[in-house]
Protein backbone atom coordinates (compact mmCIF):
# COMPACT_ATOMS: atom_id res chain seq x y z
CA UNK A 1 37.53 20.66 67.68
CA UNK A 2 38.93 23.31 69.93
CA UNK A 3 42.39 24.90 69.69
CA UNK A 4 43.68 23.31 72.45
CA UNK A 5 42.96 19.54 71.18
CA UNK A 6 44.35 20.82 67.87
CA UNK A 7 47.38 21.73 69.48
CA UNK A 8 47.48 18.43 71.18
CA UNK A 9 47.10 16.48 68.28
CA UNK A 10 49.23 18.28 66.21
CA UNK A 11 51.50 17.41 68.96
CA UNK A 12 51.26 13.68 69.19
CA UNK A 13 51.54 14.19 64.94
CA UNK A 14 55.00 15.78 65.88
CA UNK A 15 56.54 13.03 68.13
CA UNK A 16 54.86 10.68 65.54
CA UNK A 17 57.45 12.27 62.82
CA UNK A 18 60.51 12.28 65.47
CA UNK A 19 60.33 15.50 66.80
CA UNK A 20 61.06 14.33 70.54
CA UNK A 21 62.64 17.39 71.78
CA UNK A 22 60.61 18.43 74.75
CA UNK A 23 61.44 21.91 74.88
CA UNK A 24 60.73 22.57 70.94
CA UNK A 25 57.59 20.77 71.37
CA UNK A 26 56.65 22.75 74.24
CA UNK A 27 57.35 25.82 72.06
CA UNK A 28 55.07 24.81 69.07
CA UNK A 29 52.10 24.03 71.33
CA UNK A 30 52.89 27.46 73.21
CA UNK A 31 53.46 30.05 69.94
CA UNK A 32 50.09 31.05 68.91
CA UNK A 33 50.74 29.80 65.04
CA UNK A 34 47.51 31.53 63.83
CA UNK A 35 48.96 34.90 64.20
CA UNK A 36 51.23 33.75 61.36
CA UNK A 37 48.39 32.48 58.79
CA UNK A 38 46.80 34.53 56.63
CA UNK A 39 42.88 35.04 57.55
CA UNK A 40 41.72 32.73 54.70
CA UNK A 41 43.81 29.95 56.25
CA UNK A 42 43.01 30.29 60.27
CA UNK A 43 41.23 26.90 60.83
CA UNK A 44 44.05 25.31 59.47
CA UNK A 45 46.39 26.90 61.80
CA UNK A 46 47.71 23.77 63.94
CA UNK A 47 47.08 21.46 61.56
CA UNK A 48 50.88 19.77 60.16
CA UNK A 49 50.60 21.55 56.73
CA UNK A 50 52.40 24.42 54.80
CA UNK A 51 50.56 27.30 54.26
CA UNK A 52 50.42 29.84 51.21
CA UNK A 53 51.67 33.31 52.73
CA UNK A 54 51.47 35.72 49.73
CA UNK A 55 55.42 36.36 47.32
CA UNK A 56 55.43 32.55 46.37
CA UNK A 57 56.12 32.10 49.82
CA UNK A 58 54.61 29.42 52.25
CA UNK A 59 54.16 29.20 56.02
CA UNK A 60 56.30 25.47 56.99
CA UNK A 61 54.26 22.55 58.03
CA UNK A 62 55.02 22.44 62.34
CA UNK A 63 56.70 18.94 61.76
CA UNK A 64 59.33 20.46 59.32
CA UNK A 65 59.61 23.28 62.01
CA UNK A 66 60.20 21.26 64.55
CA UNK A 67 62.82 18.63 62.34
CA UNK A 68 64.77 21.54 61.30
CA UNK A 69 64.61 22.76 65.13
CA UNK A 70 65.76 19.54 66.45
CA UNK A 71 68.62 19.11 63.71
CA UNK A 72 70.14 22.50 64.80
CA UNK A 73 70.96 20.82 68.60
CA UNK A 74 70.28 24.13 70.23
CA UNK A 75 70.15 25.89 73.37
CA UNK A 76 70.05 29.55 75.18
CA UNK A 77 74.11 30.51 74.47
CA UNK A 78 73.78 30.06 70.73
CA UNK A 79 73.01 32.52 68.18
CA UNK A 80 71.48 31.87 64.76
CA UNK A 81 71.57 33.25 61.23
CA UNK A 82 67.98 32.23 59.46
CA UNK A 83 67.82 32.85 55.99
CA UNK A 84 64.25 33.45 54.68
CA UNK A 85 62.42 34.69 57.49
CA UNK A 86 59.03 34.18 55.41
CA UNK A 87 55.67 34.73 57.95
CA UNK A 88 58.22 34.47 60.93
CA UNK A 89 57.48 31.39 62.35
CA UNK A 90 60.44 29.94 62.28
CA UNK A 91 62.23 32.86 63.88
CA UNK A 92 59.71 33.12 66.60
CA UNK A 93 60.37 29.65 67.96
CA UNK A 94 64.26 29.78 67.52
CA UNK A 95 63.97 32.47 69.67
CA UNK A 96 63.07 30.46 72.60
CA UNK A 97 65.32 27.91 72.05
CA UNK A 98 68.77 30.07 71.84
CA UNK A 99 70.31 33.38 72.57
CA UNK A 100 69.58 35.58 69.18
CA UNK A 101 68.43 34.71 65.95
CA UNK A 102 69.36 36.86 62.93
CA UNK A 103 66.68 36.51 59.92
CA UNK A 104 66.93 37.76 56.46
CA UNK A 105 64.30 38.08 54.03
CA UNK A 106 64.14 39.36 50.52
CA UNK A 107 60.68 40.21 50.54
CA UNK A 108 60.37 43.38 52.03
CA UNK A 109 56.44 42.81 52.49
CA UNK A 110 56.84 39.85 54.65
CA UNK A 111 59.49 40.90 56.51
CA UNK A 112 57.20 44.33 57.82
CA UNK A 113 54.51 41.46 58.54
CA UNK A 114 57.16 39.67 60.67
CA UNK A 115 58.24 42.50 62.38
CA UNK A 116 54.94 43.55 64.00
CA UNK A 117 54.27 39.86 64.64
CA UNK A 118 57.80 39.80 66.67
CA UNK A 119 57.16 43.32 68.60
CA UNK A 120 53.14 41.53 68.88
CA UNK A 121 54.97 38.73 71.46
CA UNK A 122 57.85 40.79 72.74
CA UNK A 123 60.74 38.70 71.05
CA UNK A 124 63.08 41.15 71.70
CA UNK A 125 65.77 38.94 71.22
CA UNK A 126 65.30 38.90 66.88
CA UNK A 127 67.40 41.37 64.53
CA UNK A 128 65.85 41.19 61.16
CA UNK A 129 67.05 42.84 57.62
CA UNK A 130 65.77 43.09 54.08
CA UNK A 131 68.36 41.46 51.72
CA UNK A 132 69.86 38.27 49.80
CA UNK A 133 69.96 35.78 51.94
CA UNK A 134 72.45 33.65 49.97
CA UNK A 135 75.01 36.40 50.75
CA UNK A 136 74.28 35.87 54.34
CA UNK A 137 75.10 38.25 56.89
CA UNK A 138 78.97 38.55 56.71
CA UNK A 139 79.02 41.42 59.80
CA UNK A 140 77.31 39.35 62.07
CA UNK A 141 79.39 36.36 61.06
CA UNK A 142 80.65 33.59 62.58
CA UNK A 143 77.25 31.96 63.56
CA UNK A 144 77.03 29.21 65.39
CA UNK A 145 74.29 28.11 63.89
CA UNK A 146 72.32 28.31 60.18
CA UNK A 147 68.91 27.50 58.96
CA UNK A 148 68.00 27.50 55.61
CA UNK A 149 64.19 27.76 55.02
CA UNK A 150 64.47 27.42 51.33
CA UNK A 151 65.73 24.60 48.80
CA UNK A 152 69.51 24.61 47.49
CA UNK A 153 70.93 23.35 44.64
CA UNK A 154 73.63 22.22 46.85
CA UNK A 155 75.46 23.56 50.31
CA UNK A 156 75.79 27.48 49.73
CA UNK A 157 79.49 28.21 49.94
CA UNK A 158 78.79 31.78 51.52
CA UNK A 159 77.19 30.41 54.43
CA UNK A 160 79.12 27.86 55.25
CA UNK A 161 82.29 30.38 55.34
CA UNK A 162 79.98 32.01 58.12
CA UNK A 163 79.68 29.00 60.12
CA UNK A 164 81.84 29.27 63.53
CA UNK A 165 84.02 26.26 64.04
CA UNK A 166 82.11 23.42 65.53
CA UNK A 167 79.02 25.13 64.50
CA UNK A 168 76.23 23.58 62.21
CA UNK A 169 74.54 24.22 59.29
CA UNK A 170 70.65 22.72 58.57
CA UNK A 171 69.94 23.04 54.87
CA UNK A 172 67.42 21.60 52.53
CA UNK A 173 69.19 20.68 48.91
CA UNK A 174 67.09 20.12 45.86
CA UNK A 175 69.90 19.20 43.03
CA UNK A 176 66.82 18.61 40.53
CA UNK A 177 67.95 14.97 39.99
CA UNK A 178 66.96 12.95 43.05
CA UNK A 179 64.48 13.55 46.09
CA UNK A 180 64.64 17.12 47.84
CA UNK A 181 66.99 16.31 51.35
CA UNK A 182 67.66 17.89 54.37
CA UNK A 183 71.24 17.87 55.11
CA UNK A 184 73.17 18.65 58.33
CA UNK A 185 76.49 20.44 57.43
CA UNK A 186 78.92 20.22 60.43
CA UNK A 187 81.96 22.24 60.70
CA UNK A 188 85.21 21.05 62.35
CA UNK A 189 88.91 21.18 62.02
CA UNK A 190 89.07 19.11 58.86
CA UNK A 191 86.57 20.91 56.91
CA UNK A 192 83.24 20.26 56.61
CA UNK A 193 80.82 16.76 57.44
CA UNK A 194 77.60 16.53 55.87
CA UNK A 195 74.95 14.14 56.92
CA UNK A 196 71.88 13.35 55.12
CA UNK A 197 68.70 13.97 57.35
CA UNK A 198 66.07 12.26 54.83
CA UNK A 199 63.75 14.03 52.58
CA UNK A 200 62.07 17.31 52.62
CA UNK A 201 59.69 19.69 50.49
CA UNK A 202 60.28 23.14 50.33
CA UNK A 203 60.28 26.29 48.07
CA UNK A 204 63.59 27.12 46.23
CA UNK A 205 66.52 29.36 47.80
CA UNK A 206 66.26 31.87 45.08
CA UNK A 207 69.33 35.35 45.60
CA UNK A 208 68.11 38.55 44.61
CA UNK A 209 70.24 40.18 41.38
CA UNK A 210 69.86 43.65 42.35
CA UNK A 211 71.77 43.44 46.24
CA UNK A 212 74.64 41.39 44.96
């Protein structure tokens, strides 16, 4: 099968999972996901799977991309705080859906990886730091909007103090009791409104002990 039917497949598989956003479909099929994949993994490059990326780390299925994408309601004036910038991805396609994204990762291996994939496909519009993600990143703060690309045990306090009023949070919560979900955390004058976007998979939120 050639790349483009995979792409076109993979996007059907998409719109299939309720991905219906036009533009962050249109963004998928366009982002050349197999500079993201390790070599061992290329011919599985557009298919709707997670991917091993070396740390522990893995590469999001395109449909949990895209979910997470679509939750966020974005567009070009909004800028973004993603914490966990893994293979870079998820950065990469946030950045042609809004005005900056901000991405931390811990792993200072996969963050040089990301970096030459960013300068690779001129997305000059991505600032990226090594560092604890759960701590957020309190000078760039508030954010309009935050993705989480790892499990929670529950809504992390620190970000959501970084969350600009009427801004939204898109976290997945593992509480080890029940299913893994992905919540949308909405902040407003009252506080903050959670809704429960149905169930996810992903690799734990884990913060770093030595850059507290």
């Amino acid at each position: 099968m050639s790349s483009d039917s995979r792409k076109i497949r993979l996007i059907l598989e998409l719109r299939r999972h309720g991905v219906t956003d036009t533009k962050i479909c249109a963004v998928i099929e366009r982002l050349p996901r197999e500079l993201f994949v390790p070599e061992a993994f290329l011919d599985q490059a557009y298919e709707n799977t997670a991917l091993p990326i070396g740390c522990h780390q893995t590469l999001s299925a395109p449909v949990i991309v895209g979910r997470m994408s679509q939750a966020l309601e974005l567009n070009e004036r909004i800028k973004v705080l993603e914490v966990g910038t893994g293979s870079g991805y998820h950065a990469a396609v946030l950045s042609k859906l809004c005005r900056r994204v901000y991405t931390i990762e811990r792993h200072r291996e996969l963050l040089e990886e990301a970096e030459q994939r960013f300068n690779q496909l001129g997305l000059s519009n991505i600032t990226w730091k090594v560092g604890d993600g759960t701590l957020g990143w309190p000078e760039q703060a508030p954010f309009e909007r935050i993705v989480v690309t790892a499990a929670a045990m529950d809504v992390p306090p620190v970000l959501a103090q970084q969350l600009a009023p009427g801004g939204l949070m898109v976290v997945p919560v593992d509480d080890g009791v029940g299913d893994p979900r992905l919540l949308r955390v909405r902040r407003d004058a009252e506080g903050l409104e959670t809704e429960d976007l149905g169930p996810i998979r992903f690799v734990p939120l884990i913060a770093d002990p030595n850059r507290r």
